[in-house]
N, C-alpha and C. Protein backbone atom coordinates (compact mmCIF):
# COMPACT_ATOMS: atom_id res chain seq x y z
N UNK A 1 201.50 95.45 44.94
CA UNK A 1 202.26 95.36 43.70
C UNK A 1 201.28 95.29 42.53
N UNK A 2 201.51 96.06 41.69
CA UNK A 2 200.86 95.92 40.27
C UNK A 2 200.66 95.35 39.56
N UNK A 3 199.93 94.66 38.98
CA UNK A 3 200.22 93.75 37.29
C UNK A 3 201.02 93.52 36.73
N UNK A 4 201.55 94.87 36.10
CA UNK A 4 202.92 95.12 35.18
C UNK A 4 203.93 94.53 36.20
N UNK A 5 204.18 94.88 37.36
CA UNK A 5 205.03 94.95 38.30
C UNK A 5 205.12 93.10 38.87
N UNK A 6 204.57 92.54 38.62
CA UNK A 6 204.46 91.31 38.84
C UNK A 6 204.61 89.89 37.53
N UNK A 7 204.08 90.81 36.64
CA UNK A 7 204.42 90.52 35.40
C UNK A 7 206.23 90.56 34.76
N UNK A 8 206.68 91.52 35.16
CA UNK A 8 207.94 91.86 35.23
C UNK A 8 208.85 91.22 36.11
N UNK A 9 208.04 90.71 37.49
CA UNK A 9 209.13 89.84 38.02
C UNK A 9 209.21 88.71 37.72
N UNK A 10 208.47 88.05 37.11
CA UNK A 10 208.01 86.70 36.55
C UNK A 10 209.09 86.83 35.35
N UNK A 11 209.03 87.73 34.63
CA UNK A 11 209.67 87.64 33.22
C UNK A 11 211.32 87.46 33.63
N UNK A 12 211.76 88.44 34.35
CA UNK A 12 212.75 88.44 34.98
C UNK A 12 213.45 87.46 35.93
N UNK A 13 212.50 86.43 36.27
CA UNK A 13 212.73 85.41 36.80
C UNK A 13 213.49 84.40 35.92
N UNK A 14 212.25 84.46 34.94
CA UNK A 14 212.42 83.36 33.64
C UNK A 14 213.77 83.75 32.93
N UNK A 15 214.04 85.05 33.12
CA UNK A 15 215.19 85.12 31.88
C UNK A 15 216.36 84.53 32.44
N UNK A 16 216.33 84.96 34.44
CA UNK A 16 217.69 84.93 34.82
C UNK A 16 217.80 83.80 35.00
N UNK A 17 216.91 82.99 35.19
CA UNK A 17 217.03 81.48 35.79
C UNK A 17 217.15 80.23 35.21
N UNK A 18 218.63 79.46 35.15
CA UNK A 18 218.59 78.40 34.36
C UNK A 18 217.43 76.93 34.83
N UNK A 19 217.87 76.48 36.23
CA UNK A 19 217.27 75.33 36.65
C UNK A 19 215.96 76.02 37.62
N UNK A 20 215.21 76.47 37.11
CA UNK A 20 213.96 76.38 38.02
C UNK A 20 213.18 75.63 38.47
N UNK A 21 212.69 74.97 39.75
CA UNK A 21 212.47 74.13 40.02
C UNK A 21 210.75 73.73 39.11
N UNK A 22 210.41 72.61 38.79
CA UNK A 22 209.48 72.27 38.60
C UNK A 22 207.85 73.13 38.96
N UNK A 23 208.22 73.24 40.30
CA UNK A 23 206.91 73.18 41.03
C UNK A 23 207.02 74.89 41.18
N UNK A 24 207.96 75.41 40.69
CA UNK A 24 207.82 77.08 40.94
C UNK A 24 207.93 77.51 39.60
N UNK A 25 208.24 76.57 38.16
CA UNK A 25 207.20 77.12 36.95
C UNK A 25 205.96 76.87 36.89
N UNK A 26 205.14 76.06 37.79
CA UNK A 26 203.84 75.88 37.99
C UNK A 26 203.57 76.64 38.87
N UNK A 27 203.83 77.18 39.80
CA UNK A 27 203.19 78.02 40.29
C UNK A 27 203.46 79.28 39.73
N UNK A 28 204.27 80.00 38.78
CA UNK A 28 204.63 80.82 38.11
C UNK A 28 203.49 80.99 37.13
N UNK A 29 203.31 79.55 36.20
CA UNK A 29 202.07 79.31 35.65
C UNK A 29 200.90 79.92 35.86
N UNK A 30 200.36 79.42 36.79
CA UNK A 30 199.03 80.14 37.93
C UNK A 30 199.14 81.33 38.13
N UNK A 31 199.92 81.88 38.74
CA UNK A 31 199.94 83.21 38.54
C UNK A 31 199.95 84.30 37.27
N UNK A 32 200.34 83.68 36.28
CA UNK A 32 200.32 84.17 35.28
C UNK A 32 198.69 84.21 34.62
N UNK A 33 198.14 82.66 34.91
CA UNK A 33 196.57 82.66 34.16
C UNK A 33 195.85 83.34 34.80
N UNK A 34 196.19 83.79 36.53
CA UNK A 34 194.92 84.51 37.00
C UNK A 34 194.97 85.46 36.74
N UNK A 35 196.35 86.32 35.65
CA UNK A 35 196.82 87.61 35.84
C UNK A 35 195.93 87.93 34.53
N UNK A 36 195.39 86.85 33.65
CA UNK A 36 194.57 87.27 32.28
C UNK A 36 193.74 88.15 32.69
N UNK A 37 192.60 88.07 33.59
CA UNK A 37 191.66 88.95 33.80
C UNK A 37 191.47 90.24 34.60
N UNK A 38 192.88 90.07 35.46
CA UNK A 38 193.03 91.33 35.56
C UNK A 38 193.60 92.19 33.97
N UNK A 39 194.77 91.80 32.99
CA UNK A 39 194.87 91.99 31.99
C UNK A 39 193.70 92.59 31.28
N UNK A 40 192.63 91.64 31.01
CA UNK A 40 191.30 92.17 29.94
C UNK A 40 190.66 93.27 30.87
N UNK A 41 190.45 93.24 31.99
CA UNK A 41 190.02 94.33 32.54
C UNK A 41 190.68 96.24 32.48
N UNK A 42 191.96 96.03 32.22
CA UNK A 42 192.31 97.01 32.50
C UNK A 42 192.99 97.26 30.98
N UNK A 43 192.65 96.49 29.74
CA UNK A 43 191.66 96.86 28.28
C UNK A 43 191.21 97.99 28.36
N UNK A 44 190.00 96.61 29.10
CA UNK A 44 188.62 97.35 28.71
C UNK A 44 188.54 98.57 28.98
N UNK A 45 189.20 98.79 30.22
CA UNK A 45 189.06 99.94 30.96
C UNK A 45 189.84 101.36 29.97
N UNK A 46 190.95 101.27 29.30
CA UNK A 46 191.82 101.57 29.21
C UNK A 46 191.63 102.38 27.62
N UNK A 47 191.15 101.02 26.86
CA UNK A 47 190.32 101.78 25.69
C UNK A 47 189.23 102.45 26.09
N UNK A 48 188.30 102.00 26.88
CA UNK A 48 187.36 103.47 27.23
C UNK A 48 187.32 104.73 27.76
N UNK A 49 188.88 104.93 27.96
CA UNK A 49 189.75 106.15 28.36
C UNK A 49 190.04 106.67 26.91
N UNK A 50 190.70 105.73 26.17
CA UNK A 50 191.11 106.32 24.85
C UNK A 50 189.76 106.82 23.67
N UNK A 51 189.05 105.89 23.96
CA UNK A 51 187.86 106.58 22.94
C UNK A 51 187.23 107.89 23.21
N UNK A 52 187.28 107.76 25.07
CA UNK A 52 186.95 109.13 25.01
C UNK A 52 187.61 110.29 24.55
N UNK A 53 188.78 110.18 24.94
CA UNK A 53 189.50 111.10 24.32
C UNK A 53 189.94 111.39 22.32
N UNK A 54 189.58 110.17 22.04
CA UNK A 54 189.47 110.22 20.61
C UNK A 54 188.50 111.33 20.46
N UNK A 55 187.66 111.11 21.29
CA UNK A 55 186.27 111.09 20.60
C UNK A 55 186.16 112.74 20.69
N UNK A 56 186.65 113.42 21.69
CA UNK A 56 186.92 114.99 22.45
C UNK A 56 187.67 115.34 20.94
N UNK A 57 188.87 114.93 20.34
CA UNK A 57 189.80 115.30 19.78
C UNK A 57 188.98 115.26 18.41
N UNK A 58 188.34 114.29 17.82
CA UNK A 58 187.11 114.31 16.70
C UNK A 58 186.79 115.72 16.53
N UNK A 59 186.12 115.42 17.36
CA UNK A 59 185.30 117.21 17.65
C UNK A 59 185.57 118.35 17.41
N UNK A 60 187.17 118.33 17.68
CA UNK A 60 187.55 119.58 17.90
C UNK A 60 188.55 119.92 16.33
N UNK A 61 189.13 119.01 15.88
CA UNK A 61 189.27 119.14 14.38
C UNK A 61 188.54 118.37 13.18
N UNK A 62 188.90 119.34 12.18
CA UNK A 62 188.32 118.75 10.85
C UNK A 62 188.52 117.46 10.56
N UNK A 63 190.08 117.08 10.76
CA UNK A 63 190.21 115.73 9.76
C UNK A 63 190.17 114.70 10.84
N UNK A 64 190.03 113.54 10.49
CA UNK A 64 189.61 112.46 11.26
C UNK A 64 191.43 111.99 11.90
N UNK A 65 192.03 112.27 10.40
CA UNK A 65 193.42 111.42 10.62
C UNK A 65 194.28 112.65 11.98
N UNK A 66 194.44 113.48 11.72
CA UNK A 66 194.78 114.26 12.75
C UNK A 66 194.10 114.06 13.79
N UNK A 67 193.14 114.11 14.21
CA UNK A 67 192.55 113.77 15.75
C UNK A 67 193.02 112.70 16.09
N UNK A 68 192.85 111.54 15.64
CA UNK A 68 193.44 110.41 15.51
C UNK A 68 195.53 110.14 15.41
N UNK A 69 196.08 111.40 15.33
CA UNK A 69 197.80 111.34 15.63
C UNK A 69 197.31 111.89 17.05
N UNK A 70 196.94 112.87 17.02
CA UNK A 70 196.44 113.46 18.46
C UNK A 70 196.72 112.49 19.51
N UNK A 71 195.58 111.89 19.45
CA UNK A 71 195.02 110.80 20.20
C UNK A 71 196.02 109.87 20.28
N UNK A 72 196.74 109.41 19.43
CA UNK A 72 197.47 108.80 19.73
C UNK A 72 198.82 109.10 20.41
N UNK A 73 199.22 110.24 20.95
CA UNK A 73 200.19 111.14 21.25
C UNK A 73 199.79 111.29 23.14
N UNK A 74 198.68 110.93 23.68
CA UNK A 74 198.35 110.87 25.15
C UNK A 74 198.39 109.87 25.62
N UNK A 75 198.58 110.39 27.23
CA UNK A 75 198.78 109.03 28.53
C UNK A 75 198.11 108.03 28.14
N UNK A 76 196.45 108.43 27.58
CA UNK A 76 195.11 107.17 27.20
C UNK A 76 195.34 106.11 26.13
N UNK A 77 196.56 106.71 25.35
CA UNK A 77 197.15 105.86 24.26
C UNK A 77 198.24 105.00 24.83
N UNK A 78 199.19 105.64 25.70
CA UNK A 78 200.31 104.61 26.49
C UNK A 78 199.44 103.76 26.88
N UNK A 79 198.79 103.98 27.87
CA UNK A 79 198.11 102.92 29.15
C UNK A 79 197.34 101.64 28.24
N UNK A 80 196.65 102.51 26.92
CA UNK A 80 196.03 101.11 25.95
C UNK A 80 196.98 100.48 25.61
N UNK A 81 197.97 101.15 25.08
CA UNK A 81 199.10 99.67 24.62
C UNK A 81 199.96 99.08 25.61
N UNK A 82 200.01 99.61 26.83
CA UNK A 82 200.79 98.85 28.02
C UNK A 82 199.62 97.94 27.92
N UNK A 83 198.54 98.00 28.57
CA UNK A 83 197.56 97.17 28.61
C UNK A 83 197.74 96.48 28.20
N UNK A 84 197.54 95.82 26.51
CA UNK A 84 197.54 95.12 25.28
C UNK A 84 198.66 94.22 25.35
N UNK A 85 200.22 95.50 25.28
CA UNK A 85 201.16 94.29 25.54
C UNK A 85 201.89 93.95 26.82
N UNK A 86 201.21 94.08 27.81
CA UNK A 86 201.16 93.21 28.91
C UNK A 86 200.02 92.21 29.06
N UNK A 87 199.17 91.80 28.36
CA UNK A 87 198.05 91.02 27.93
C UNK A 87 199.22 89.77 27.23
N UNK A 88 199.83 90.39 26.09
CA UNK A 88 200.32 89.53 25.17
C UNK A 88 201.72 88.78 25.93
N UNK A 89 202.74 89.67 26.73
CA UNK A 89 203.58 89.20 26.87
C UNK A 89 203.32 88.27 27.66
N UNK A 90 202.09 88.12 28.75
CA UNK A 90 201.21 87.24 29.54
C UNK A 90 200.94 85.80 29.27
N UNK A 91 200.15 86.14 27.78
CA UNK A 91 200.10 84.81 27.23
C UNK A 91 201.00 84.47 26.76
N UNK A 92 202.49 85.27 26.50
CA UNK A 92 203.61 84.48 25.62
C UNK A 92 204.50 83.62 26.59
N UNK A 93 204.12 84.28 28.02
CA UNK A 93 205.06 83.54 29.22
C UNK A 93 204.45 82.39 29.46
N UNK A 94 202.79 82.39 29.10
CA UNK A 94 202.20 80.97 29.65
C UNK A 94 202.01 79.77 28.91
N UNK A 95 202.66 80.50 27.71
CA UNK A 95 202.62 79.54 26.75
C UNK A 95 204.41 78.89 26.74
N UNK A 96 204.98 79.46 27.06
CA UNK A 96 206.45 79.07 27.63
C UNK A 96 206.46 78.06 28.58
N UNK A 97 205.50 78.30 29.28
CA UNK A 97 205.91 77.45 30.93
C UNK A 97 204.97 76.43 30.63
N UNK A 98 204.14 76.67 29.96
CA UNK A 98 203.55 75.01 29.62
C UNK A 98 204.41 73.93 29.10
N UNK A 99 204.96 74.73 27.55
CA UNK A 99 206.12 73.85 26.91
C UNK A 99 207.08 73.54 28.00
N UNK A 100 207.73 74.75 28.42
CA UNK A 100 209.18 74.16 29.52
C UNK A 100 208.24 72.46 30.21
N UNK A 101 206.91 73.05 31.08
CA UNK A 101 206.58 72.25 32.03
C UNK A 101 206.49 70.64 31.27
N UNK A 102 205.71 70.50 30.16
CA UNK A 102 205.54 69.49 29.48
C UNK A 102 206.81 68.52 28.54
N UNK A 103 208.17 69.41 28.75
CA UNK A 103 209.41 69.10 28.45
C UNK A 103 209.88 68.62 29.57
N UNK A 104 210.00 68.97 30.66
CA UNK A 104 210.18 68.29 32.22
C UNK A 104 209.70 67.07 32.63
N UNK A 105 208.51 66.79 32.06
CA UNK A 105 207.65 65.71 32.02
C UNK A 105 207.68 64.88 31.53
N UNK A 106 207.92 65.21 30.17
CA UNK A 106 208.76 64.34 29.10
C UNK A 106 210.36 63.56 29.83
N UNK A 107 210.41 64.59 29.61
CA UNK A 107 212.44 64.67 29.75
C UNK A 107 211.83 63.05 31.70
N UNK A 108 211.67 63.37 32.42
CA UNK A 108 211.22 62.81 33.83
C UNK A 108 210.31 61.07 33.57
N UNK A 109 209.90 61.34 32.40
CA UNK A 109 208.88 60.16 31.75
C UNK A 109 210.03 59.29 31.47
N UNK A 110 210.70 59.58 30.71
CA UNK A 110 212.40 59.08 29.77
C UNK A 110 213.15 58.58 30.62
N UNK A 111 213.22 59.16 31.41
CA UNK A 111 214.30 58.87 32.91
C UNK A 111 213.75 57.76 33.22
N UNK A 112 212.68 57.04 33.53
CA UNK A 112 211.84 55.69 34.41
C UNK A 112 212.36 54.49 33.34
């Protein structure tokens, strides 16, 4: 299973699910932080697909701004911004499940 593809079930989890148990937004958690570096990796990777191809498209016309719609019009341009915002929606889920988790904690603290 893929990144995206794992990323997506997580999200999909979160949306459908009212009472999730404690211990499976923490492990949801974890999975999400180890998923950062696969994330930056496939960036990195991803813009150095796109520059090249910027860089081909430079070349081959006069104006900078046209090479540059070009460029932005190929697979090397999807895959950079899937990249990017599967990076972001990453950190927006882990920053969710902290709050949820630290509201549980709270909310469980209150209860004693």
């Amino acid at each position: 299973m893929t990144v995206r593809a794992r990323v997506k079930q997580i999200q999909v989890e979160l949306r459908d699910g009212r009472d999730i148990p404690p211990m499976r937004l923490a492990e949801m958690l974890m999975q999400l932080t180890a998923m950062i570096g696969n994330c930056n990796t496939e960036i990195r990777e991803a813009d150095a697909e796109f520059a090249t191809v910027l860089l081909t498209l430079l070349d081959q016309e006069k104006k900078a701004n046209r090479a540059k719609i070009r460029a932005e019009t190929t697979d090397a341009y999807q895959r950079k911004r899937e990249a990017r915002d599967t990076k972001e929606l990453v950190l927006s889920m882990v920053g969710s499940l902290k709050y949820s988790l630290r509201a549980l904690e709270e909310e469980m603290r209150l209860a004693k």
